[in-house]
Protein backbone atom coordinates (compact mmCIF):
# COMPACT_ATOMS: atom_id res chain seq x y z
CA UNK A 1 12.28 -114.44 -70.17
CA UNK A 2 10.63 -111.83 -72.13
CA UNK A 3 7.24 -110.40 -71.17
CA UNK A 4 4.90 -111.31 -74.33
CA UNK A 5 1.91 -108.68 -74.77
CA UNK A 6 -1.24 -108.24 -77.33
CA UNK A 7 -2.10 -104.48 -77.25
CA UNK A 8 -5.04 -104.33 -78.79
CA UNK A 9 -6.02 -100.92 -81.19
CA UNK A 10 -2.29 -101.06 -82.19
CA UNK A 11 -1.28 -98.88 -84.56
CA UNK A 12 -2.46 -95.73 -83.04
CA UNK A 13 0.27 -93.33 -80.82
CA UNK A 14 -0.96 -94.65 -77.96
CA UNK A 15 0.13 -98.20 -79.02
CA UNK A 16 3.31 -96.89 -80.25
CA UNK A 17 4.47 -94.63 -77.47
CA UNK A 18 3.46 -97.85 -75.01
CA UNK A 19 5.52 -100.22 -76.94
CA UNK A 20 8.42 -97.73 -76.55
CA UNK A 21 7.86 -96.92 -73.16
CA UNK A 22 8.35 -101.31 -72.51
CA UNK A 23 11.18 -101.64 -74.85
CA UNK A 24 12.84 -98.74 -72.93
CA UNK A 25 12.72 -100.77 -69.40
CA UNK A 26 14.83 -103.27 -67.84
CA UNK A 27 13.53 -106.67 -69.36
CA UNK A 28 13.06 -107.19 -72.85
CA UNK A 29 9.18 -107.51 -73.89
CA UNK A 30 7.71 -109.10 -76.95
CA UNK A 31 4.60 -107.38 -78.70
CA UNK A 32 1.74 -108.39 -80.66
CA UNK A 33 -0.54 -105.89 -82.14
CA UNK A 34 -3.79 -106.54 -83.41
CA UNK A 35 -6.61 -104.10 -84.92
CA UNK A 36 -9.67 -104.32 -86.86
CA UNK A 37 -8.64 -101.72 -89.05
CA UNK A 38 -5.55 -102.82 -91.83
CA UNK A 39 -4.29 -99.25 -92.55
CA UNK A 40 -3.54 -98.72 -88.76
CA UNK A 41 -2.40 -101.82 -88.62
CA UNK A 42 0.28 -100.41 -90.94
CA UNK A 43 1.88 -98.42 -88.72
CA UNK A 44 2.41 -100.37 -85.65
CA UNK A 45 5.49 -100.89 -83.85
CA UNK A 46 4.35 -104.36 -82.39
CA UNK A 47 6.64 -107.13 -83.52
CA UNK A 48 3.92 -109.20 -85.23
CA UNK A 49 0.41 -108.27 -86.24
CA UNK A 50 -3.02 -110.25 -86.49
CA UNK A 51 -6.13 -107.79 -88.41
CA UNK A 52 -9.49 -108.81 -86.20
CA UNK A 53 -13.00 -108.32 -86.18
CA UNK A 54 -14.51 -105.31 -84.78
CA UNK A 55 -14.96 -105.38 -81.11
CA UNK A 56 -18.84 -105.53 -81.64
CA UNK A 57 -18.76 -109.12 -83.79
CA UNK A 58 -19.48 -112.12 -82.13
CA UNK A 59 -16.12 -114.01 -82.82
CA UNK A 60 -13.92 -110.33 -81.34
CA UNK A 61 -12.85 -112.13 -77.87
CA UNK A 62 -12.32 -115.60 -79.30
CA UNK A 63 -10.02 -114.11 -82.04
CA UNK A 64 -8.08 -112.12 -78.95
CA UNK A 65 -7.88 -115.59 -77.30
CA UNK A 66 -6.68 -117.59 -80.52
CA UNK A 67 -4.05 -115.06 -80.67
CA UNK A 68 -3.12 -115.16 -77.06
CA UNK A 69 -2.94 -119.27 -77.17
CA UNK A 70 -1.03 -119.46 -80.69
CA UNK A 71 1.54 -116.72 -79.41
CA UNK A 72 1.53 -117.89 -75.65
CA UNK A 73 1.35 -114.52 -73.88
CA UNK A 74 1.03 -113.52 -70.86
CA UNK A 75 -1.16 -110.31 -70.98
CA UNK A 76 -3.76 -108.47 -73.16
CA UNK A 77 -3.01 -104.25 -72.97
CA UNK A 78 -5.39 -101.95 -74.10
CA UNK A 79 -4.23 -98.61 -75.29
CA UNK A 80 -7.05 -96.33 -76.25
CA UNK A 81 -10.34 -95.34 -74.16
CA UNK A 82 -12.74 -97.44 -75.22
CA UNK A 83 -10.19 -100.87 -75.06
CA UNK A 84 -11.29 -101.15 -71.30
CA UNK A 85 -14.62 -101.20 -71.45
CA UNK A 86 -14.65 -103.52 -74.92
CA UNK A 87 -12.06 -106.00 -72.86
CA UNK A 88 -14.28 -105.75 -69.46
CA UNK A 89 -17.59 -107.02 -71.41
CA UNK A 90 -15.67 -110.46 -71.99
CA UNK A 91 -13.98 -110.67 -69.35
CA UNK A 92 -15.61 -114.30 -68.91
CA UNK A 93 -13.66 -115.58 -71.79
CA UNK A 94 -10.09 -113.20 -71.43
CA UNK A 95 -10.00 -113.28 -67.86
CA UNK A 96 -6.59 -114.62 -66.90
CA UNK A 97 -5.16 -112.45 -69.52
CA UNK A 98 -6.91 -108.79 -67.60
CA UNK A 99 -5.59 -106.59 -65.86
CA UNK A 100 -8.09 -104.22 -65.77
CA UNK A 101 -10.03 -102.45 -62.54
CA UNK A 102 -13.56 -103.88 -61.67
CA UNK A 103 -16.31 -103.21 -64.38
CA UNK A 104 -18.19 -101.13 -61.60
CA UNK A 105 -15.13 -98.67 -61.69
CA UNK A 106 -14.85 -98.32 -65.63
CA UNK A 107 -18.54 -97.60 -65.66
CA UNK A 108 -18.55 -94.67 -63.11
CA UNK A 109 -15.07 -93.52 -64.74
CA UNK A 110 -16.72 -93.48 -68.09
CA UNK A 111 -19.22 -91.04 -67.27
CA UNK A 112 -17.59 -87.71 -66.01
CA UNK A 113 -20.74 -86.10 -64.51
CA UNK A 114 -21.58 -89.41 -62.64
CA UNK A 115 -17.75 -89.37 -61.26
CA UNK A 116 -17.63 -85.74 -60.88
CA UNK A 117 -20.92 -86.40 -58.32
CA UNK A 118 -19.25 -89.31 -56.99
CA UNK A 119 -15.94 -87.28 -55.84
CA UNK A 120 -17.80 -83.95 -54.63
CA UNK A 121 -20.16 -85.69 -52.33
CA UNK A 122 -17.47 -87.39 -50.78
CA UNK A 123 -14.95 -83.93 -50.33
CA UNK A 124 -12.85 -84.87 -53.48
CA UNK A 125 -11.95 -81.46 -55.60
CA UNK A 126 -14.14 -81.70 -58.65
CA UNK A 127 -15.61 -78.35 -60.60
CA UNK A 128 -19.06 -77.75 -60.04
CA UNK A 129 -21.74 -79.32 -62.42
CA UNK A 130 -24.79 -80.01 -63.55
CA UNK A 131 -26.15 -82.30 -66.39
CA UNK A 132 -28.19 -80.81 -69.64
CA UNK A 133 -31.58 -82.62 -69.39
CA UNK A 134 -32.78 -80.66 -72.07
CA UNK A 135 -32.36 -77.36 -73.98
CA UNK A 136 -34.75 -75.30 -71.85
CA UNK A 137 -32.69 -76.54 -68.70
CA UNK A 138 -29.51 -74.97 -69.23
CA UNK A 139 -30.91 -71.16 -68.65
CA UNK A 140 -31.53 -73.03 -65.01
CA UNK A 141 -28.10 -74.15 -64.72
CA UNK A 142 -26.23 -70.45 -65.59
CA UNK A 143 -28.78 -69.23 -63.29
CA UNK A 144 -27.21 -72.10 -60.41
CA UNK A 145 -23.45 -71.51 -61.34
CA UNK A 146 -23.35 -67.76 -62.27
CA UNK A 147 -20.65 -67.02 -59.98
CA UNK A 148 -18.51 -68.94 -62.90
CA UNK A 149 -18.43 -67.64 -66.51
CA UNK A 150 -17.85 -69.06 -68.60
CA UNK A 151 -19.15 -72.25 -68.15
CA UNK A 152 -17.62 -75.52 -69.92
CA UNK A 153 -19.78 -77.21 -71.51
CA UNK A 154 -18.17 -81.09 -72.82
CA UNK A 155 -20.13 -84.93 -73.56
CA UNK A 156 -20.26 -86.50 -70.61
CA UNK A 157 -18.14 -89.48 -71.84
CA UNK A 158 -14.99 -90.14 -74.76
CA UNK A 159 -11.48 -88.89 -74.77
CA UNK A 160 -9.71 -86.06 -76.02
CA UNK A 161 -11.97 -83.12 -75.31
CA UNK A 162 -14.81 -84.20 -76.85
CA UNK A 163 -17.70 -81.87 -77.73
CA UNK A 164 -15.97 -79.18 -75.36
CA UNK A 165 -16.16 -75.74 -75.70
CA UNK A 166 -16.39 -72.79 -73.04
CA UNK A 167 -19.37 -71.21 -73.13
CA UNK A 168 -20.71 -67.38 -71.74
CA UNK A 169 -24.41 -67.49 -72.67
CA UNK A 170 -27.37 -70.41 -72.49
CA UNK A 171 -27.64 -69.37 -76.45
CA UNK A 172 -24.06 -69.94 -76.69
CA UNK A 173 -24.37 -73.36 -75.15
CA UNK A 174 -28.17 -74.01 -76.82
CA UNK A 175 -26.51 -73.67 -80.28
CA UNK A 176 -23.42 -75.55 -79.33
CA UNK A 177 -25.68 -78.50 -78.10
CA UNK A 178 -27.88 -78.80 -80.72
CA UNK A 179 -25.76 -78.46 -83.44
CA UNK A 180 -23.67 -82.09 -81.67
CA UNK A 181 -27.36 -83.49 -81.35
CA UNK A 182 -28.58 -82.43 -85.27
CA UNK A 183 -24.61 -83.19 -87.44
CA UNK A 184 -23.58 -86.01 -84.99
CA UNK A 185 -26.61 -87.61 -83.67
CA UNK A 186 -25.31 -86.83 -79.95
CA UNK A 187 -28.22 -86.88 -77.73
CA UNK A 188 -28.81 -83.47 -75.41
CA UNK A 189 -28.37 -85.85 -72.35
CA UNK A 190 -24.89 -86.44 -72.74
CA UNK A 191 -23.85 -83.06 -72.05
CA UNK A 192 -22.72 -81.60 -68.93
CA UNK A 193 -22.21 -77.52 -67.95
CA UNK A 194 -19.53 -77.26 -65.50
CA UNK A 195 -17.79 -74.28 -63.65
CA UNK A 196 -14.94 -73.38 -65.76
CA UNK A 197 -10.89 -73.71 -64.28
CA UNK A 198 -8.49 -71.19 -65.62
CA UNK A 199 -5.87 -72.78 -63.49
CA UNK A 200 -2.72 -75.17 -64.59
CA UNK A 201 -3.50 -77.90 -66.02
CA UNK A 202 -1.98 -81.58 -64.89
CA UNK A 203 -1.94 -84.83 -65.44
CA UNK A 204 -1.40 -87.86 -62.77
CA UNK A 205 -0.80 -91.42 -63.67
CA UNK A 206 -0.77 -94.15 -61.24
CA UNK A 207 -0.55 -98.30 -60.49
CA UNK A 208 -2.77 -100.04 -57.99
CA UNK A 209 -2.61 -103.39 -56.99
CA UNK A 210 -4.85 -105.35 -54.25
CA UNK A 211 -5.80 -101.50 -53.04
CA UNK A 212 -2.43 -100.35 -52.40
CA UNK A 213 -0.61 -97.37 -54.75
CA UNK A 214 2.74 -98.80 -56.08
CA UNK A 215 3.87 -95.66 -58.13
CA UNK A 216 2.58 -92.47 -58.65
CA UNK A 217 3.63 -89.37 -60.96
CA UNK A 218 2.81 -86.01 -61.96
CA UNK A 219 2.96 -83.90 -64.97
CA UNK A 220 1.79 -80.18 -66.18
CA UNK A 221 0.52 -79.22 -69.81
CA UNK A 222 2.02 -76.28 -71.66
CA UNK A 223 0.41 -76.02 -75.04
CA UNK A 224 -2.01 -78.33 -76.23
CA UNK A 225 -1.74 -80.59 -79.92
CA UNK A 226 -4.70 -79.16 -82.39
CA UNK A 227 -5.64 -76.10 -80.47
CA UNK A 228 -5.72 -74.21 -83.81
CA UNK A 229 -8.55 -76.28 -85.31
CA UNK A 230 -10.30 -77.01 -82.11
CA UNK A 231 -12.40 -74.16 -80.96
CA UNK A 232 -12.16 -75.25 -77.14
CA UNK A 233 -8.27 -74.48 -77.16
CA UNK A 234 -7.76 -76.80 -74.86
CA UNK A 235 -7.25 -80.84 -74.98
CA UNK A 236 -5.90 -83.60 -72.90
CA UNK A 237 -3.22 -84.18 -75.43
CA UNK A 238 -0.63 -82.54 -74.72
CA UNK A 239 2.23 -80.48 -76.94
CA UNK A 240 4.59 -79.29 -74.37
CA UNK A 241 4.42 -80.72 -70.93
CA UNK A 242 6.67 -80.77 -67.97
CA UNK A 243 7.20 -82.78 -65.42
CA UNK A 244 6.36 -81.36 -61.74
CA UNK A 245 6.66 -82.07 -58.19
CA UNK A 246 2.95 -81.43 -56.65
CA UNK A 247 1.83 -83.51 -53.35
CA UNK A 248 -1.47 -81.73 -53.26
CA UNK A 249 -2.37 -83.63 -57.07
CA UNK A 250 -1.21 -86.72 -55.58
CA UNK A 251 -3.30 -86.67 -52.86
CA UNK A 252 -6.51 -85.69 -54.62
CA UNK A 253 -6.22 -88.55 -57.16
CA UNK A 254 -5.12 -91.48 -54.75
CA UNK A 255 -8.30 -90.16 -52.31
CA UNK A 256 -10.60 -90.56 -55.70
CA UNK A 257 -9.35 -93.62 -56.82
CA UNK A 258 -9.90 -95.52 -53.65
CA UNK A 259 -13.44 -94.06 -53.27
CA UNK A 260 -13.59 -95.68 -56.03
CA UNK A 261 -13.00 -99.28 -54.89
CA UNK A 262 -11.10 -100.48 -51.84
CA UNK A 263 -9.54 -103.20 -53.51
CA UNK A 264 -9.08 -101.54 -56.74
CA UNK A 265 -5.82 -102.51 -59.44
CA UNK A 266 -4.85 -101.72 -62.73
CA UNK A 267 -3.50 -98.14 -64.03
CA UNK A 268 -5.51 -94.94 -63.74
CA UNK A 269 -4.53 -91.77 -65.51
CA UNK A 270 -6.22 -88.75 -63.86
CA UNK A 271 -7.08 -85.44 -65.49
CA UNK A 272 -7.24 -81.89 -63.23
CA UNK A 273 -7.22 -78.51 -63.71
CA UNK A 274 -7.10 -75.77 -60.99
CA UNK A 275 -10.22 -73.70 -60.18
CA UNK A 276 -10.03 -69.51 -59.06
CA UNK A 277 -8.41 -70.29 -56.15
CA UNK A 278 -5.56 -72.78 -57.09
CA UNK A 279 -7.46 -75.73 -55.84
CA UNK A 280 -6.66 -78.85 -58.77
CA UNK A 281 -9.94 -80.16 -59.60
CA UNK A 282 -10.22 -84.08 -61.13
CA UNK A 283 -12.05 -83.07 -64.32
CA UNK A 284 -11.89 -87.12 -65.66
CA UNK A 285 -10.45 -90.70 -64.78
CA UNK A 286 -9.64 -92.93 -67.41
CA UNK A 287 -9.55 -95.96 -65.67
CA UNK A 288 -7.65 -99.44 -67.05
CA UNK A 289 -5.22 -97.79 -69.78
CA UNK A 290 -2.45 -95.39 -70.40
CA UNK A 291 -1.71 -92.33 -71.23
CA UNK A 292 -1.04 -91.28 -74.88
CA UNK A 293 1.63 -89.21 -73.20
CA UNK A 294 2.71 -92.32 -70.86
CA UNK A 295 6.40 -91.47 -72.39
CA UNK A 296 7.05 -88.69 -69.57
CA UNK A 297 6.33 -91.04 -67.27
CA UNK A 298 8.06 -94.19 -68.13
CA UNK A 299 11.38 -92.34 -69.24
CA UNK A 300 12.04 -90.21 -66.52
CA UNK A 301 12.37 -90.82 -63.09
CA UNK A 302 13.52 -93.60 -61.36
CA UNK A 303 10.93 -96.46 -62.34
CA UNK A 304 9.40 -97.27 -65.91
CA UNK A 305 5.62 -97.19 -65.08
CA UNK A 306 4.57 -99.63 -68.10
CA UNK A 307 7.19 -101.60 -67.10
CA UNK A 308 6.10 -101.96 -63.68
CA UNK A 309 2.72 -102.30 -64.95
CA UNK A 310 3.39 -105.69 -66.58
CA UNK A 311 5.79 -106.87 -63.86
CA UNK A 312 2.37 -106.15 -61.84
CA UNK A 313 -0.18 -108.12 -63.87
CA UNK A 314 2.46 -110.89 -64.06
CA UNK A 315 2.70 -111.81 -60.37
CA UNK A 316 6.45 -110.19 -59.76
CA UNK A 317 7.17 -108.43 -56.80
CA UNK A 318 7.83 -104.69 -57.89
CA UNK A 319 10.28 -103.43 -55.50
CA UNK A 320 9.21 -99.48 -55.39
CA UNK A 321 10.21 -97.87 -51.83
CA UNK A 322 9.32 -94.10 -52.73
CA UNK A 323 5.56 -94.77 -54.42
CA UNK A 324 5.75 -90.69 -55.48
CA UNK A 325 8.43 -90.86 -58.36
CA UNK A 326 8.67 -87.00 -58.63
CA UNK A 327 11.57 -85.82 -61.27
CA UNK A 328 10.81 -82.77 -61.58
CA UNK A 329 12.06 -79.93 -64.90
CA UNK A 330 11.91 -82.97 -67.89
CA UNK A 331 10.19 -81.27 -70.95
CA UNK A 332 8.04 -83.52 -73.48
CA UNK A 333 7.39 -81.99 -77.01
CA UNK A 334 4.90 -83.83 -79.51
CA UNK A 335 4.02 -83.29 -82.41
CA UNK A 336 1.41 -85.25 -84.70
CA UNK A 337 3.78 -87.38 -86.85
CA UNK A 338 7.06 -87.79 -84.68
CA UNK A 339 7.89 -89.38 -81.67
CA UNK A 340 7.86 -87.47 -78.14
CA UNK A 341 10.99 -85.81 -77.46
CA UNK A 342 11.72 -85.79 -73.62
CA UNK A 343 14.81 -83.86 -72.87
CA UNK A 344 15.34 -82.18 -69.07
CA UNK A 345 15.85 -78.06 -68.62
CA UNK A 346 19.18 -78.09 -68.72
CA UNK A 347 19.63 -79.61 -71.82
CA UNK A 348 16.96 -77.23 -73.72
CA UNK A 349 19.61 -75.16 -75.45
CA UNK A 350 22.08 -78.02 -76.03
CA UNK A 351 23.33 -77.78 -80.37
CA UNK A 352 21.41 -74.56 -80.28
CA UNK A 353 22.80 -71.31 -81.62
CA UNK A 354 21.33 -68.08 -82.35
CA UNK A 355 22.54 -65.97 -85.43
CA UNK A 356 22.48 -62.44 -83.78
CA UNK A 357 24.77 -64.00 -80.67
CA UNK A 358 28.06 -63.54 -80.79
CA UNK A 359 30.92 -60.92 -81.07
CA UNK A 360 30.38 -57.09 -81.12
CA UNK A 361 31.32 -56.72 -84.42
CA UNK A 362 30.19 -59.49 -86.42
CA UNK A 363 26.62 -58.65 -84.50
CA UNK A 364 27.13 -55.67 -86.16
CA UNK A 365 27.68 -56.73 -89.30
CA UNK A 366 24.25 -58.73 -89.01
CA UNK A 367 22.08 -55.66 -88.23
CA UNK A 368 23.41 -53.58 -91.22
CA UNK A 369 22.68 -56.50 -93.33
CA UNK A 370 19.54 -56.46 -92.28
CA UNK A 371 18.90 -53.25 -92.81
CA UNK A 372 20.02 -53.38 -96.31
CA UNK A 373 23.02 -51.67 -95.84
C-alpha cells in the first residue's frame, strides 16, 4: 500500500527534489502538497494540492489536520527550515502525524552560536565564536580570535547563508551589522563572529530512531548556486557536489547529535567545514527536515534515505546492516530552474565531444580556420 504524505511549503525545490527522491524508492508513495502561498503552489510536484493559511493564523494546524483526515495519510513532512519549528509548536493537535526530534533539540539547533557552545564544551569540532552583543563589542572579539582573519561574521539563525560575509576589520563587520539592523530590521544580537574555515566543505545527512543511527551519508561542495550575487561566496546550496567517503565527518556529527538527546529521532542534516588544520568543524544542524540537495543522497548508494525515512515514521522495520552508506565519485550539478543531475565519474564525458579532438589533419584544418586562413 502506498505511503500517503502532506509536505507542507510544497512548491519550493526542496518539496520537489523530496517528492522525487520518494517516487524514486522501492514502494510507491502518494503526495499532498499544501502552501499558503498560490503561485508556489503552482509549481509543485505533489499529486494533489490544498492552499492554507499562514502558519501564524489560528486555524494553520486544524487546516493540516482536515487535510490529513479527508486524504487519510499517514505522515506530515516538512521541507524547508522553518517547517520544524512551525509543526513542533502544535504538536498537541498533529502529533500522531510527527516525526520530528524533541522541541528542546530544534530550539538549540536553531540557534548556531547556542549549538556551536553546546558542541565545543563537550569536545565536538565547532569554529571558535563569540556572539555580537553590541557594536562596540566586536573590537573585543577580533582582539579574542586574532589568530583567525578573517573572521565570519553570519545571523545566528535561518538557512542558506544568511547575513554571512567574511570579514578582516571590526569596521568591516560594524558596517556589515548595522546596515542588516537599519534595511532589514535584524537586531545586532543575532549576529555571531566566528573563526573563519578555508577547508572543504561537506555535508552529512542522517536518520535516528529511538537513539540509534539507521543510515548515514556524506557529501562535499564544489561550487556554490548564487555565489555571483552573494558577496559571502559561499552558501549551503550547493552547485557541484560529490559524493565522498569520510569516517572522521561521520563521527563528528553522530557524537553532536546524540549530545543532543539520547533518545533523539527524526532526520538531521549537518553542515561542516574544515578549519587550518583539516579538522571538519559542524558550522549548523538543521534538525527535523531534509536537505534541498537530499537527491545525492537518496539516488545513490545502496538505500533511499527519504524512503527509509517514511518506512521509519511508519513503524516498518528498515533493514540497513552497513548504517555508513558511503558511494563514493557520484557528481550532482544544480542549477536554479532544472532538476539535479546526478551522474557518477565515469560517466562525466559520456555523449561528449570536443571539436579540436580528433585526427592530425582535420585538427589542422581547425586551427587554420581559426586563424583566418
Amino acid at each position: 500500500m502506498a505511503a500517503r504524505l502532506l509536505f507542507t511549503n510544497a512548491g519550493h525545490a526542496p518539496s520537489n527534489n523530496l517528492a522525487r527522491s520518494l517516487r524514486r524508492g522501492a514502494e510507491p508513495v502518494f503526495i499532498v502538497g499544501c502552501n499558503d502561498d498560490q503561485f508556489t503552489l503552482k509549481k509543485s510536484d505533489a499529486d494533489r494540492h490544498y492552499l492554507v493559511p499562514p502558519v501564524d493564523h489560528p486555524e494553520w494546524p486544524q487546516a493540516l489536520r482536515w487535510i490529513v483526515e479527508t486524504e487519510r495519510l499517514d505522515l506530515i513532512v516538512p521541507t524547508v527550515d522553518s517547517d520544524p519549528d512551525s509543526l513542533s509548536r502544535v504538536r498537541k493537535q498533529l502529533s500522531e502525524y510527527l516525526f520530528l526530534p524533541p522541541a528542546s533539540v530544534l530550539e538549540i539547533c536553531r540557534d548556531k552560536y547556542r549549538l556551536n557552545a553546546l558542541l565545543r564544551d563537550n569536545g565536538v569540532d565547532a569554529p571558535a565564536s563569540h556572539q555580537v552583543k553590541d557594536l562596540r563589542h566586536i573590537t573585543k572579539i577580533f582582539q579574542e580570535l586574532r589568530g583567525s582573519r578573517p573572521l565570519w561574521c553570519r545571523v545566528r539563525d535561518g538557512a542558506g547563508a544568511l547575513g554571512a560575509l567574511p570579514v578582516r576589520t571590526p569596521e568591516q563587520a560594524r558596517s556589515w551589522i548595522r546596515y542588516w539592523k537599519e534595511m532589514r530590521g535584524v537586531p545586532v544580537s543575532s549576529f555571531m563572529l566566528s573563526e573563519y574555515l578555508p577547508g572543504r566543505d561537506f555535508g552529512c545527512q542522517s536518520l535516528w530512531k529511538d537513539g540509534e543511527l539507521v543510515l548515514i551519508k556524506t557529501y562535499e561542495r564544489l561550487s556554490y548556486l548564487g555565489t555571483g550575487s552573494q558577496p559571502a561566496q559561499v552558501s549551503s546550496v550547493a552547485a557541484l557536489a560529490k559524493t565522498v567517503f569520510e569516517p572522521k565527518v561521520v563521527d563528528t556529527c553522530t557524537r553532536a547529535i546524540r549530545l543532543l538527546d539520547a533518545k533523539v529521532s527524526g532526520v538531521f542534516s549537518v553542515d561542516l567545514k574544515e578549519n587550518a588544520r583539516g579538522v571538519p568543524c559542524i558550522t549548523e544542524i538543521n534538525a527535523g527536515r531534509f536537505s534541498s540537495a537530499t537527491n545525492i543522497f537518496d539516488l545513490v548508494g545502496k538505500h533511499n534515505m527519504a524512503a527509509s525515512f517514511v518506512r521509519l515514521a511508519k513503524g516498518v522495520p528498515v533493514d540497513i546492516e552497513n548504517t555508513y552508506d558511503a558511494a563514493p565519485d557520484w557528481y550532482m550539478l544544480r542549477g536554479i530552474d532544472g532538476a539535479p543531475c546526478i551522474f557518477h565519474a565515469s560517466e562525466f564525458s559520456d555523449n561528449i565531444r570536443k571539436p579540436w579532438q580528433g585526427a592530425g589533419p582535420r585538427r589542422g584544418r581547425l586551427q587554420a580556420t581559426a586563424r583566418g586562413k
